[in-house]
Protein backbone atom coordinates (compact mmCIF):
# COMPACT_ATOMS: atom_id res chain seq x y z
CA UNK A 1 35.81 87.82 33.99
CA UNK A 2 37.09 91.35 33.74
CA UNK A 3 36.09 91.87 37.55
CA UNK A 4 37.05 89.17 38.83
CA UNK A 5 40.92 90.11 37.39
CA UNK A 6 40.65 93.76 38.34
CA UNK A 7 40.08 92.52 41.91
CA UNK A 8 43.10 90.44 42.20
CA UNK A 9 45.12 93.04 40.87
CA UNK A 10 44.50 95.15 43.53
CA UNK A 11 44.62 92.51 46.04
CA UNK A 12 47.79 91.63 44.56
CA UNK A 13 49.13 95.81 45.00
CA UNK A 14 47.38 96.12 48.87
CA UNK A 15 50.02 93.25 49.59
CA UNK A 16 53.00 94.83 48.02
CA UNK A 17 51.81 97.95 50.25
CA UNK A 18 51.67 95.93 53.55
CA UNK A 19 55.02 94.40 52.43
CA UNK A 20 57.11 98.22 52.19
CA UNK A 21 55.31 99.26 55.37
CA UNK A 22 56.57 96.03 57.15
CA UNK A 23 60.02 96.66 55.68
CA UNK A 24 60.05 100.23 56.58
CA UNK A 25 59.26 99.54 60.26
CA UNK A 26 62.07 97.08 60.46
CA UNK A 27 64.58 99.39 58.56
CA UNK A 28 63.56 102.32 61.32
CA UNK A 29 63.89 99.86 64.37
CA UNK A 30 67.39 98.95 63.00
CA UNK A 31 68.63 102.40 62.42
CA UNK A 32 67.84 103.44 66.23
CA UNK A 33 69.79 100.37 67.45
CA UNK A 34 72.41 101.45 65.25
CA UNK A 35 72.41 105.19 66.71
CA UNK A 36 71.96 103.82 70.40
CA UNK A 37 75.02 101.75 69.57
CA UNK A 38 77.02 104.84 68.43
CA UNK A 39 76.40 107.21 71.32
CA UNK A 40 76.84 104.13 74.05
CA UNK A 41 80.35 103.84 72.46
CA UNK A 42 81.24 107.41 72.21
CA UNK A 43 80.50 108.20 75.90
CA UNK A 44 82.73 104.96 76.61
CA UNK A 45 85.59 105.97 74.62
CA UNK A 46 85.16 109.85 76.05
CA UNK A 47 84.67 108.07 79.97
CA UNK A 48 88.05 105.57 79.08
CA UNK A 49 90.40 108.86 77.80
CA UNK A 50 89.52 110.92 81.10
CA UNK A 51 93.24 111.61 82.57
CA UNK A 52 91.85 112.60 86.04
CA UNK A 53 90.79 108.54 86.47
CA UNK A 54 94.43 107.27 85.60
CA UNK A 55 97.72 107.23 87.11
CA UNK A 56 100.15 109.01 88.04
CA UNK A 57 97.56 111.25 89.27
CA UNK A 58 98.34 114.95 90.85
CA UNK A 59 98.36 115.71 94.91
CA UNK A 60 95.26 117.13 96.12
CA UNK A 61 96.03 120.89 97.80
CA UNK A 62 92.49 120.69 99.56
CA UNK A 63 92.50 117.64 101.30
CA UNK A 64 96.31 117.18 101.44
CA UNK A 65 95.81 113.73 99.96
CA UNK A 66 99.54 113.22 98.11
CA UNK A 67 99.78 112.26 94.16
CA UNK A 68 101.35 109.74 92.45
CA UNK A 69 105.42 109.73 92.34
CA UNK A 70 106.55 107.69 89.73
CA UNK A 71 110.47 107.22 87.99
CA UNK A 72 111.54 106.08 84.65
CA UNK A 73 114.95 105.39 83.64
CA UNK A 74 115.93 107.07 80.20
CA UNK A 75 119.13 106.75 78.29
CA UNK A 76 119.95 107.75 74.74
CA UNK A 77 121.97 105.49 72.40
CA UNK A 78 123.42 107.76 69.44
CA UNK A 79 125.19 105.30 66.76
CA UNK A 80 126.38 102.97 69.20
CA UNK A 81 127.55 105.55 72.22
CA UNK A 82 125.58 105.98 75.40
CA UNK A 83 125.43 110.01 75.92
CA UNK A 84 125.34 111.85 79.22
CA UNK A 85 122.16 111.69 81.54
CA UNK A 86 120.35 114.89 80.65
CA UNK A 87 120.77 117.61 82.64
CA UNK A 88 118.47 118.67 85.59
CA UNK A 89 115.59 120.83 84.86
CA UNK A 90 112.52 121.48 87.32
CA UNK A 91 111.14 124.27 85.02
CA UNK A 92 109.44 124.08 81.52
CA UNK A 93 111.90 125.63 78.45
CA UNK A 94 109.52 127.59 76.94
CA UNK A 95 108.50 128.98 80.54
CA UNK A 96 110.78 129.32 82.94
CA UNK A 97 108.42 130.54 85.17
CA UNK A 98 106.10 127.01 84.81
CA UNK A 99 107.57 124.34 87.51
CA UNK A 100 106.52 121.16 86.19
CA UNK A 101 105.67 117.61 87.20
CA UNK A 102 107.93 115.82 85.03
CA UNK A 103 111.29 116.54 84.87
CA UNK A 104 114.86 115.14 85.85
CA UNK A 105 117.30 115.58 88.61
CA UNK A 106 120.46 115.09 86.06
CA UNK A 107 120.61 111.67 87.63
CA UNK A 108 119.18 109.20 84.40
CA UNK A 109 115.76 109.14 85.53
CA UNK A 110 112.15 110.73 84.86
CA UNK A 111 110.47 112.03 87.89
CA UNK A 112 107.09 111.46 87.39
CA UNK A 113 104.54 113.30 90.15
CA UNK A 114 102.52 115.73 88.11
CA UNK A 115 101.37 118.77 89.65
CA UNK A 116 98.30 119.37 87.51
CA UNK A 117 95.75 117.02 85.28
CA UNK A 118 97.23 118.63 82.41
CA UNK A 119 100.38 116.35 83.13
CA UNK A 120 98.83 113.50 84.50
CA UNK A 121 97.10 110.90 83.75
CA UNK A 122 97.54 110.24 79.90
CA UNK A 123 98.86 113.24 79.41
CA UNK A 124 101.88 111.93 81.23
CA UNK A 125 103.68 111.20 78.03
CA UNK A 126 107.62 110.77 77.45
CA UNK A 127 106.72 113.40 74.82
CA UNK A 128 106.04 115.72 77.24
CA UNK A 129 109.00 115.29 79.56
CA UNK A 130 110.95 116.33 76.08
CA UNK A 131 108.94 119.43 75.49
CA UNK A 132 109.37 120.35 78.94
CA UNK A 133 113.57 119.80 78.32
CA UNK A 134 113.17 121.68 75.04
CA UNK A 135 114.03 118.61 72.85
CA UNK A 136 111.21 116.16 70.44
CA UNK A 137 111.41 113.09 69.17
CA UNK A 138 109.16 111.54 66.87
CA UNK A 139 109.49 107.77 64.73
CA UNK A 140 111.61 109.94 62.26
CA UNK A 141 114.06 112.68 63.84
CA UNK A 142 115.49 112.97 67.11
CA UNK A 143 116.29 116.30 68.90
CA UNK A 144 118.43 115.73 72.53
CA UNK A 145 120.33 117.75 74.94
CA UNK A 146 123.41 116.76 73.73
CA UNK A 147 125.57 114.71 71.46
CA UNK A 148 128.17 112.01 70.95
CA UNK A 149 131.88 112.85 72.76
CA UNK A 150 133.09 113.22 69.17
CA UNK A 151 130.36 116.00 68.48
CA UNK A 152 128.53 116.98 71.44
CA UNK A 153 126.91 119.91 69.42
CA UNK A 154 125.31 117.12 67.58
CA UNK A 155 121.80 117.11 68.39
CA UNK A 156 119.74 116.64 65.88
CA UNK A 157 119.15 113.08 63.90
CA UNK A 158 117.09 112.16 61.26
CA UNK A 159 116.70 108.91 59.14
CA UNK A 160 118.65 108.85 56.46
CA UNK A 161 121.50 110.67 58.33
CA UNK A 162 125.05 109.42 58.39
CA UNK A 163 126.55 108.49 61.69
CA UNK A 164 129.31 111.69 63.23
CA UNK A 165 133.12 110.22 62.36
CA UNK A 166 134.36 108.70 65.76
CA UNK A 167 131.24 107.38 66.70
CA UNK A 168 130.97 102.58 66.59
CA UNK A 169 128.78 103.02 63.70
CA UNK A 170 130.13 106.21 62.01
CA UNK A 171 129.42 106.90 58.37
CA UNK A 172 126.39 104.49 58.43
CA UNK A 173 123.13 105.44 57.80
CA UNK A 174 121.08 105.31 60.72
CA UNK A 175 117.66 105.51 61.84
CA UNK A 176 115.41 106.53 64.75
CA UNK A 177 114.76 103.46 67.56
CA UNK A 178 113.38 103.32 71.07
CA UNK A 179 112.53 100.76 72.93
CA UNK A 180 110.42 100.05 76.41
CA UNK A 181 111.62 97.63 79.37
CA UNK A 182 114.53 96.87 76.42
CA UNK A 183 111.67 95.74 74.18
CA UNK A 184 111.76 97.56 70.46
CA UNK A 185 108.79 99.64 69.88
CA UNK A 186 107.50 101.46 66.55
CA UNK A 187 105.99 104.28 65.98
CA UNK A 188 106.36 107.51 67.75
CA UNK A 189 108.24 107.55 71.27
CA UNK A 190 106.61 111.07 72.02
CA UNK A 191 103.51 109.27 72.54
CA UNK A 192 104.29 106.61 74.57
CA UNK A 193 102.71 106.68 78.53
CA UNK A 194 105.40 107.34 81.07
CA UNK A 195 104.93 103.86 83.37
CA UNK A 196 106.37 103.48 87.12
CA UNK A 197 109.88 101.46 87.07
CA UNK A 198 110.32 101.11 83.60
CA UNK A 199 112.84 101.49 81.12
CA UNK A 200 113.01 104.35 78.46
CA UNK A 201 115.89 104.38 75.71
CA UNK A 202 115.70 106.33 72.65
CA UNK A 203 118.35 106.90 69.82
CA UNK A 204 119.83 106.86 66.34
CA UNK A 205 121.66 103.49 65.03
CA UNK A 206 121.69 101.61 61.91
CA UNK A 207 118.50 99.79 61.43
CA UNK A 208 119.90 96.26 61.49
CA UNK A 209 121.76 97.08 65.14
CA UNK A 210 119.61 97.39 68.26
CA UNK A 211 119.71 99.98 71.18
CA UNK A 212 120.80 97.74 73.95
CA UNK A 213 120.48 97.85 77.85
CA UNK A 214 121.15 100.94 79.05
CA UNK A 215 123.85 101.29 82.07
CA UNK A 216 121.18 102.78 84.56
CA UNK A 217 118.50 99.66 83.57
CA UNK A 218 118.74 98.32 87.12
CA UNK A 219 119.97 101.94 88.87
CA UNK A 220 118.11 103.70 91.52
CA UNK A 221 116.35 107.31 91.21
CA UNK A 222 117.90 110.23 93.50
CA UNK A 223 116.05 110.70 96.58
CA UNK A 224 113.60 112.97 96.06
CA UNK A 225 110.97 111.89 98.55
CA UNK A 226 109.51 109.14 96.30
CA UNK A 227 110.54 105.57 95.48
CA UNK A 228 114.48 105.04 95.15
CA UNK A 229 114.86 101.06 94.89
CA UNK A 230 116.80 100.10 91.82
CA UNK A 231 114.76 98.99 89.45
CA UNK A 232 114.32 95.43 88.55
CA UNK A 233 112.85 94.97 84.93
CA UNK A 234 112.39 91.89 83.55
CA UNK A 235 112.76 92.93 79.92
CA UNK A 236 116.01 94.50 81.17
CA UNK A 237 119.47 92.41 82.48
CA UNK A 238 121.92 94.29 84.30
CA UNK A 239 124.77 96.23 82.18
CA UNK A 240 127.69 97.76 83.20
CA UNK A 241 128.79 100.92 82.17
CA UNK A 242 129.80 101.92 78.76
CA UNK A 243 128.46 98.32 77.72
């Protein structure tokens, strides 16, 4: 009788045994699919954020092949007032001796056709053209080129900040907007991807008011050897000037 239990006791263990192997195979065949998984969606991400595979792509100097040459409309809306285009610049702030890509002819538009990857693709960025003019922007403080006719040396906004006396909404708090093709965005506007034909505005209002069509929404670009039809945005109507 002894035997006979002492035998199916270690039958009993030998199948326990042959249970954790099984399970231990299975756990090791799921943790490769798991890893295979990973590095099939790294190289995918890494392949998707190449810039030299997306627009607006640079001119090639060896085959003579031209680049991209995109424009943007961009107006600023401080606390109800439209300000001044910026002014022209071809050459970055912080070096003057850098021509760059992205830039402005003084006329209310980006000119997009990037010299280099490093300003193409999706690093084509409204942030950019900023840091290029010497000014930022981010979803809480704006820095421009210039500001409202009451106080052009105002500059620089940031939530919380009362509106300059003389201004629609002045002596209200106001807050940083910007908005694409006339639609609101959040978050930061330095990140957001310059686009052909589209519609840029940025500014500093009360948060219950909204930016508004800019005057130039349905302009045309000065020719500069690229594309200078007026645009025609569908998020945008047409405004007049000073509207």
């Amino acid at each position: 009788m002894a035997k006979s239990k002492y035998t199916r006791a270690r039958i009993r263990a030998a199948g326990r045994q042959g249970k954790r192997r099984g399970g231990g195979r299975w756990f090791t065949g799921a943790m490769v699919v798991v890893v295979i998984v990973g590095i099939v969606g790294v190289a995918l991400v890494i392949d998707g954020s190449d810039s030299t595979k997306v627009s607006p792509q640079p001119g090639d100097p060896a085959t003579g092949a031209p680049g991209d040459h995109w424009h943007a409309a961009l107006a600023a809306n401080v606390c109800g007032e439209w300000l001044p285009a910026p002014f022209e610049f071809e050459n970055s702030a912080d070096n003057p001796n850098v021509r760059v890509g992205v830039h402005t002819h003084g006329d209310g538009f980006l000119h997009i056709h990037p010299f280099t990857s490093s300003e193409g693709g999706a690093n084509a960025t409204f942030g950019r053209f900023l840091t290029y003019g010497g000014w930022s922007a981010s979803q809480d403080s704006l820095s421009l080129w210039t500001g409202p006719a009451s106080d052009p040396t105002k500059t620089d906004y940031t939530n919380g900040d009362k509106c300059p006396p003389g201004t629609v909404f002045g002596g209200q708090t106001g807050v940083v907007k910007y908005s694409i093709d006339c639609r609101e965005k959040s978050g930061n506007p330095s990140d957001a991807r310059l686009k052909d034909e589209s519609v840029i505005t940025v500014g500093f209002v009360p948060k219950s008011e909204s930016l508004g069509v800019p005057p130039n929404a349905n302009a045309a670009p000065a020719n500069d050897g690229g594309n200078t039809t007026a645009l025609n945005t569908a998020g945008c109507r047409a405004a007049a000037p000073g509207a």
